[in-house]
N, C-alpha and C. Protein backbone atom coordinates (compact mmCIF):
# COMPACT_ATOMS: atom_id res chain seq x y z
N UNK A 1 48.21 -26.66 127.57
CA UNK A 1 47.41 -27.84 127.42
C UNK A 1 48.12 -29.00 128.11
N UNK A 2 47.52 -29.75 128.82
CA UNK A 2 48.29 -30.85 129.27
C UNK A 2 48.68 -31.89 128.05
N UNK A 3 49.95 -32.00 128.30
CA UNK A 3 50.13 -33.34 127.63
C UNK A 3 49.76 -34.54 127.87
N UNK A 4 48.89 -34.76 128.17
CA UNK A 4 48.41 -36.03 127.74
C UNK A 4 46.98 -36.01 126.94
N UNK A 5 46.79 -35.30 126.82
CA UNK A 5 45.82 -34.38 126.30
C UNK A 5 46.30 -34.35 124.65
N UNK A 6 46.89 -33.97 124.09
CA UNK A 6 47.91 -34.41 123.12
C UNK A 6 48.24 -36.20 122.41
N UNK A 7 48.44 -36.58 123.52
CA UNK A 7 48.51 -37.51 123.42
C UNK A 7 47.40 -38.26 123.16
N UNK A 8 46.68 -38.65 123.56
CA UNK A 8 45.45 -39.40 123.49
C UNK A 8 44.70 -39.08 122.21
N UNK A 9 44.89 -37.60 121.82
CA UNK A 9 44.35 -36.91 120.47
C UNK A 9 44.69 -37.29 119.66
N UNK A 10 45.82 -37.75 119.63
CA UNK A 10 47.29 -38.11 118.30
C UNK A 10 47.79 -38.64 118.56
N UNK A 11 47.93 -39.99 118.75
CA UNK A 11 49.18 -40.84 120.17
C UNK A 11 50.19 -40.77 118.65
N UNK A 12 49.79 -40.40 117.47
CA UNK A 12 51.20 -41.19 116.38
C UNK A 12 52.09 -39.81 116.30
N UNK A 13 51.50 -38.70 116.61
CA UNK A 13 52.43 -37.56 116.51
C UNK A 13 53.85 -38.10 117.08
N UNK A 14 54.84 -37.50 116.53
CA UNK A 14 56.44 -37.97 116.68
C UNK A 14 57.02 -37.30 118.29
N UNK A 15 57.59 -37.31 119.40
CA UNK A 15 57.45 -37.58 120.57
C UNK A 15 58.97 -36.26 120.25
N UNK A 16 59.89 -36.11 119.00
CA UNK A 16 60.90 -35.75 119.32
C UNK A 16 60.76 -34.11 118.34
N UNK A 17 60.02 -33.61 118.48
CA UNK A 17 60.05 -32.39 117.73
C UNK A 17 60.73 -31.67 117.93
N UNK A 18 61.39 -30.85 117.35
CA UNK A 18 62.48 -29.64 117.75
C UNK A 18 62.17 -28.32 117.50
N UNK A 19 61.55 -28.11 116.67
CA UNK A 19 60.77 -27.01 116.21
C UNK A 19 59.44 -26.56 117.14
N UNK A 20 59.94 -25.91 117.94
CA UNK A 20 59.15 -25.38 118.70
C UNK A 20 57.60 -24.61 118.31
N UNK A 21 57.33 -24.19 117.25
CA UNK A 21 56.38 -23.52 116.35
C UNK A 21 55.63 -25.00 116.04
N UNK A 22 56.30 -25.89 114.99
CA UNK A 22 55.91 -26.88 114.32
C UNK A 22 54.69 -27.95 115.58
N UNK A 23 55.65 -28.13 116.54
CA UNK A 23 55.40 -28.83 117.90
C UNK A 23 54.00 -27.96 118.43
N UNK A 24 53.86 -26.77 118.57
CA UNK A 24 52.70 -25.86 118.73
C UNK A 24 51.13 -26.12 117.81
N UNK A 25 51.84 -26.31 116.89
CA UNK A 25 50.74 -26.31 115.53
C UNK A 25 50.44 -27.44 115.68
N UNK A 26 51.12 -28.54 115.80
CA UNK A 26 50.26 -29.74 116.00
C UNK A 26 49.80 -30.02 117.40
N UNK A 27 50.43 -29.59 118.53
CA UNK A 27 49.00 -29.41 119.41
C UNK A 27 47.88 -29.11 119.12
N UNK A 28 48.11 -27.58 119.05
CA UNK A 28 46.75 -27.24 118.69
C UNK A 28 46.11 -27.40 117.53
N UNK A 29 46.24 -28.57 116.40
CA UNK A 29 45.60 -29.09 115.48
C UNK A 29 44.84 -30.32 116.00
N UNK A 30 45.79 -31.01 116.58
CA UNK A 30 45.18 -31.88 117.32
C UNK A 30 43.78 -32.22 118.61
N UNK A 31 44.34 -31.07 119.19
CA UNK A 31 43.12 -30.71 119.99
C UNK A 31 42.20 -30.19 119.52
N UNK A 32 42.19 -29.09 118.49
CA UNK A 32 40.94 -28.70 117.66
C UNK A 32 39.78 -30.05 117.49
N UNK A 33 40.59 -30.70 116.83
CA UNK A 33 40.58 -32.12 116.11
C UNK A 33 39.67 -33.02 117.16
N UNK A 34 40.26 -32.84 118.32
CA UNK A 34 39.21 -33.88 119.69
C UNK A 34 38.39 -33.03 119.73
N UNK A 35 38.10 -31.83 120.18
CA UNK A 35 37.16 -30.87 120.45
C UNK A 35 36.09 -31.03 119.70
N UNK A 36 36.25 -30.82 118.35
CA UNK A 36 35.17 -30.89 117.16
C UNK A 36 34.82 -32.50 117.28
N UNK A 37 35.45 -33.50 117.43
CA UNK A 37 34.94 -34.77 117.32
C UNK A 37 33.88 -35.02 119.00
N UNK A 38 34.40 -34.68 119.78
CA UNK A 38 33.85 -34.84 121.00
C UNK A 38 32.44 -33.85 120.70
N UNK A 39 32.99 -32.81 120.91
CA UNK A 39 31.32 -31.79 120.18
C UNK A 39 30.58 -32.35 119.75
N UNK A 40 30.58 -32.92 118.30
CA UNK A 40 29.93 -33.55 117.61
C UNK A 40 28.95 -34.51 118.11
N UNK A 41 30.10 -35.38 119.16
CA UNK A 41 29.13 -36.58 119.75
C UNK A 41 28.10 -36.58 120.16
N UNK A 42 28.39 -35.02 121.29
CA UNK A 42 27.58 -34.30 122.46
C UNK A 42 26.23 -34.11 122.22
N UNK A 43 26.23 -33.52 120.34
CA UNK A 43 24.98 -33.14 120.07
C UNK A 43 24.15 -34.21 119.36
N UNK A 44 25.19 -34.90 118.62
CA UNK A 44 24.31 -36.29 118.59
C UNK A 44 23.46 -36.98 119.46
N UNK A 45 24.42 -37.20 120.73
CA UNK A 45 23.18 -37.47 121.83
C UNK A 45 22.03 -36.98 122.59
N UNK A 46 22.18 -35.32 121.65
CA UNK A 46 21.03 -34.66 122.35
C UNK A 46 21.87 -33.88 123.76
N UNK A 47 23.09 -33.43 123.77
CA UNK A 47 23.30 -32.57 124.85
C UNK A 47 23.16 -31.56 124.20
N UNK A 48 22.60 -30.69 125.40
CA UNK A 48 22.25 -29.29 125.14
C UNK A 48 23.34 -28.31 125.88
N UNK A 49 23.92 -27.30 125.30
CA UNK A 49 24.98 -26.32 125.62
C UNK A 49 24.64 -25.16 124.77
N UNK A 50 25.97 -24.38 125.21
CA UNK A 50 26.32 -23.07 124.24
C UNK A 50 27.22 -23.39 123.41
N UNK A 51 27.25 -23.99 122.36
CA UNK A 51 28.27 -24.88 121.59
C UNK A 51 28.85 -23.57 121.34
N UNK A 52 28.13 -22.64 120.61
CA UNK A 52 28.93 -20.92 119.97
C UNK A 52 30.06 -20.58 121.33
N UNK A 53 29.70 -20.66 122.30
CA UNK A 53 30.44 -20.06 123.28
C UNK A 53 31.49 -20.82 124.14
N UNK A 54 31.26 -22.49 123.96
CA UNK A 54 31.81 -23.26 124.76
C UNK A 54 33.22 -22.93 125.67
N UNK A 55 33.72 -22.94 127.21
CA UNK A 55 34.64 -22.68 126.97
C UNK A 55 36.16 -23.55 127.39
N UNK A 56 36.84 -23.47 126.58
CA UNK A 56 38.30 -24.37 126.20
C UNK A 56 39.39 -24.00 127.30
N UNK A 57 40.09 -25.26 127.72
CA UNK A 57 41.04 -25.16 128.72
C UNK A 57 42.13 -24.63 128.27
N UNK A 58 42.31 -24.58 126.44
CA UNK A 58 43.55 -24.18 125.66
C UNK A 58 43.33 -22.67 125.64
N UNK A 59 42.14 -22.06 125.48
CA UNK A 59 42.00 -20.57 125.40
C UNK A 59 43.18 -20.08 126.15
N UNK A 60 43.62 -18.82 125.84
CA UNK A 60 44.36 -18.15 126.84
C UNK A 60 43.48 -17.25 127.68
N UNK A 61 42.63 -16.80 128.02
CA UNK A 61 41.97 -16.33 128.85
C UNK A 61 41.57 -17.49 129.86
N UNK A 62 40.95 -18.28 129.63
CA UNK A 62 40.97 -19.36 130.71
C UNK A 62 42.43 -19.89 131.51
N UNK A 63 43.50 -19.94 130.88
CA UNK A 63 44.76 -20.13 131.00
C UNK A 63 44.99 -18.93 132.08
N UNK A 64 44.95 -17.63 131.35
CA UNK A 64 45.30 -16.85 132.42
C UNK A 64 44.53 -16.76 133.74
N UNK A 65 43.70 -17.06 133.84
CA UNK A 65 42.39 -17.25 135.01
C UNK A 65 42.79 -17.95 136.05
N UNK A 66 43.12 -19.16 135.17
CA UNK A 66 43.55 -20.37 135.98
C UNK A 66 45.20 -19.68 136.86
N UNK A 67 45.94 -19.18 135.94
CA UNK A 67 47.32 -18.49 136.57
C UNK A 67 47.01 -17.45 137.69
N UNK A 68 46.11 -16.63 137.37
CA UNK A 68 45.55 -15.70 138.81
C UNK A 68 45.11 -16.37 140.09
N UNK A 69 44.45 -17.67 139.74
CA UNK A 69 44.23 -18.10 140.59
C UNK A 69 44.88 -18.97 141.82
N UNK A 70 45.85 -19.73 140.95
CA UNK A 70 47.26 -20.12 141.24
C UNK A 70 47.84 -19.06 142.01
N UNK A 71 47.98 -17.56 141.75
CA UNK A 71 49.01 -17.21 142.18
C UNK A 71 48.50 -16.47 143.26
N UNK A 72 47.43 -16.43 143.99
CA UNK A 72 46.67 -15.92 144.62
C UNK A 72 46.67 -17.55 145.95
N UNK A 73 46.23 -18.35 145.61
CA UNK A 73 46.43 -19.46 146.31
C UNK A 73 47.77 -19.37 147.04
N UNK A 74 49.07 -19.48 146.25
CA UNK A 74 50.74 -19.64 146.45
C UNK A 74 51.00 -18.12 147.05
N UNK A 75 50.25 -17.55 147.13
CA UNK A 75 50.43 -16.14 147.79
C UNK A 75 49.58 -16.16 149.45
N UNK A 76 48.91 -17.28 149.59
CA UNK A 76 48.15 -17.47 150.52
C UNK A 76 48.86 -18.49 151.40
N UNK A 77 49.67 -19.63 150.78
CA UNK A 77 50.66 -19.91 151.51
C UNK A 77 49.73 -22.18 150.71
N UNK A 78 48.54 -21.72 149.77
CA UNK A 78 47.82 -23.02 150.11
C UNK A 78 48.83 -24.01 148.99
N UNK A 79 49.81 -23.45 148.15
CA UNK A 79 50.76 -24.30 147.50
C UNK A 79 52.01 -24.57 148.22
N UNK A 80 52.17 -26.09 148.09
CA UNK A 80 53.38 -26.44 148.85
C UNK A 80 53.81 -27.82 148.45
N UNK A 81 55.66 -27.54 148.39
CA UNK A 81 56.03 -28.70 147.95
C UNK A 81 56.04 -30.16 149.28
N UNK A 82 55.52 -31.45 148.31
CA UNK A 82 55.73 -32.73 149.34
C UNK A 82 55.43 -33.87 148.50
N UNK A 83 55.25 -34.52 149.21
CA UNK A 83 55.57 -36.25 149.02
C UNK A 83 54.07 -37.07 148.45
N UNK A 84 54.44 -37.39 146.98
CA UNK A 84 53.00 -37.70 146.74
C UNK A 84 53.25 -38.39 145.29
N UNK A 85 52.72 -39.80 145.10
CA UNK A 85 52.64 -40.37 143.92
C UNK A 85 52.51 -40.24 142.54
N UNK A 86 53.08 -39.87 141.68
CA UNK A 86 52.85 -39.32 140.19
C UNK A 86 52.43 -40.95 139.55
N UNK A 87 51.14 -41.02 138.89
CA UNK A 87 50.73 -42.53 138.31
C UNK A 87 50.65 -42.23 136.80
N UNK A 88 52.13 -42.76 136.38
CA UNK A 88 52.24 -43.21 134.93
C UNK A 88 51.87 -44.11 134.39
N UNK A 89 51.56 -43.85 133.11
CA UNK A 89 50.86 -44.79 132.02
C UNK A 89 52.17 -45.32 130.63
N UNK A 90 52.94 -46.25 131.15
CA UNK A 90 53.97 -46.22 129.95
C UNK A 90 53.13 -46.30 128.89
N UNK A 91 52.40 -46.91 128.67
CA UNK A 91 51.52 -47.17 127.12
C UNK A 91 51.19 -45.68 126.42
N UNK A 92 50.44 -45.37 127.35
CA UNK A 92 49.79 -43.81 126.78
C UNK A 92 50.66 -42.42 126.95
N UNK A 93 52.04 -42.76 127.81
CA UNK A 93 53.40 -42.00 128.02
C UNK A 93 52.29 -40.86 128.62
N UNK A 94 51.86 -40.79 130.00
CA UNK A 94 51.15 -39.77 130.33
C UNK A 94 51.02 -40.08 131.92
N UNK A 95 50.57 -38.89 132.21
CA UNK A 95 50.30 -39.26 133.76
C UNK A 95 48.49 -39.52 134.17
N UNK A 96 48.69 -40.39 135.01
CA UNK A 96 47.19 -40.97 135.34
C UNK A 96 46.57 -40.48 136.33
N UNK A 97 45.26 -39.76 136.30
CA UNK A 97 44.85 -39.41 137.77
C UNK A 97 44.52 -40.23 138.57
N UNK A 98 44.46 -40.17 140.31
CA UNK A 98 43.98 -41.32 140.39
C UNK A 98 42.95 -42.24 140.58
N UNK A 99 42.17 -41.12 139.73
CA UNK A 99 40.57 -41.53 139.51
C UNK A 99 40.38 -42.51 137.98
N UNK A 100 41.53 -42.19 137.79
CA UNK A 100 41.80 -43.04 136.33
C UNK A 100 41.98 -44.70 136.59
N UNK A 101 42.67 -44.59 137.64
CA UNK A 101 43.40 -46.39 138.10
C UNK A 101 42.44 -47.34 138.22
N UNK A 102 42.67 -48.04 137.93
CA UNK A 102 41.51 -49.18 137.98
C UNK A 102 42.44 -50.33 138.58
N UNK A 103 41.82 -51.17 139.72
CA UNK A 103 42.92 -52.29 140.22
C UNK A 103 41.98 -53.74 139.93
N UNK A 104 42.73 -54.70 139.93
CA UNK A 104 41.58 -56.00 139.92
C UNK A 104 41.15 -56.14 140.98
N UNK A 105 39.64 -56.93 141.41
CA UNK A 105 39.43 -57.69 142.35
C UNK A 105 40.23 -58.01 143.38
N UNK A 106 40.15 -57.50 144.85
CA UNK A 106 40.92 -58.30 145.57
C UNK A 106 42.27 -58.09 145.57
N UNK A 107 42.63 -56.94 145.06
CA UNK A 107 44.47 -56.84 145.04
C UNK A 107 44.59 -56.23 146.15
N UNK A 108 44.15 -56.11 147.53
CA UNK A 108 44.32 -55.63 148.82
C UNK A 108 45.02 -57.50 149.59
């Protein structure tokens, strides 16, 4: 699951866990937790889905999907290390896409 993903779910969860299990469980409590609240919204407004079937980026089958695919790409030669901006959010301790950024008016 990405962390920030986590974050945004629970920003009060404690940042220094050591317990590797403990640290697990509240991920994935947490995200349950957005999932079902976001769901909820969805159908409030009248979106229509396969709510029974929906499917989750946390699943491990999607996880592994996503890894085949990765490694099939990096086997193709299309992953490669270089030079490129990581946009942090100190507030939300996360990384920002940069479809996320928002600049004022005129800051060119």
């Amino acid at each position: 699951m990405h962390p920030g993903i986590l974050r945004e779910a629970s920003p009060d969860l404690p940042t220094d866990i050591t317990n590797r299990r403990a640290h697990e469980q509240c991920v994935c409590c947490a995200a349950e937790a957005a999932i079902a609240d976001q769901r909820a919204s969805f159908q409030r407004w009248g979106v229509m889905a396969d709510w029974d079937n929906a499917y989750l980026t946390m699943n491990p089958e999607y996880e592994a999907a996503q890894l085949r695919v990765f490694a099939e790409m990096l086997e193709r030669g299309r992953i490669f290390r270089g030079l490129r901006p990581v946009y942090w959010s100190p507030s939300s301790v996360t990384a920002l896409a940069e479809a996320e950024l928002e600049y004022p008016e005129g800051h060119v």
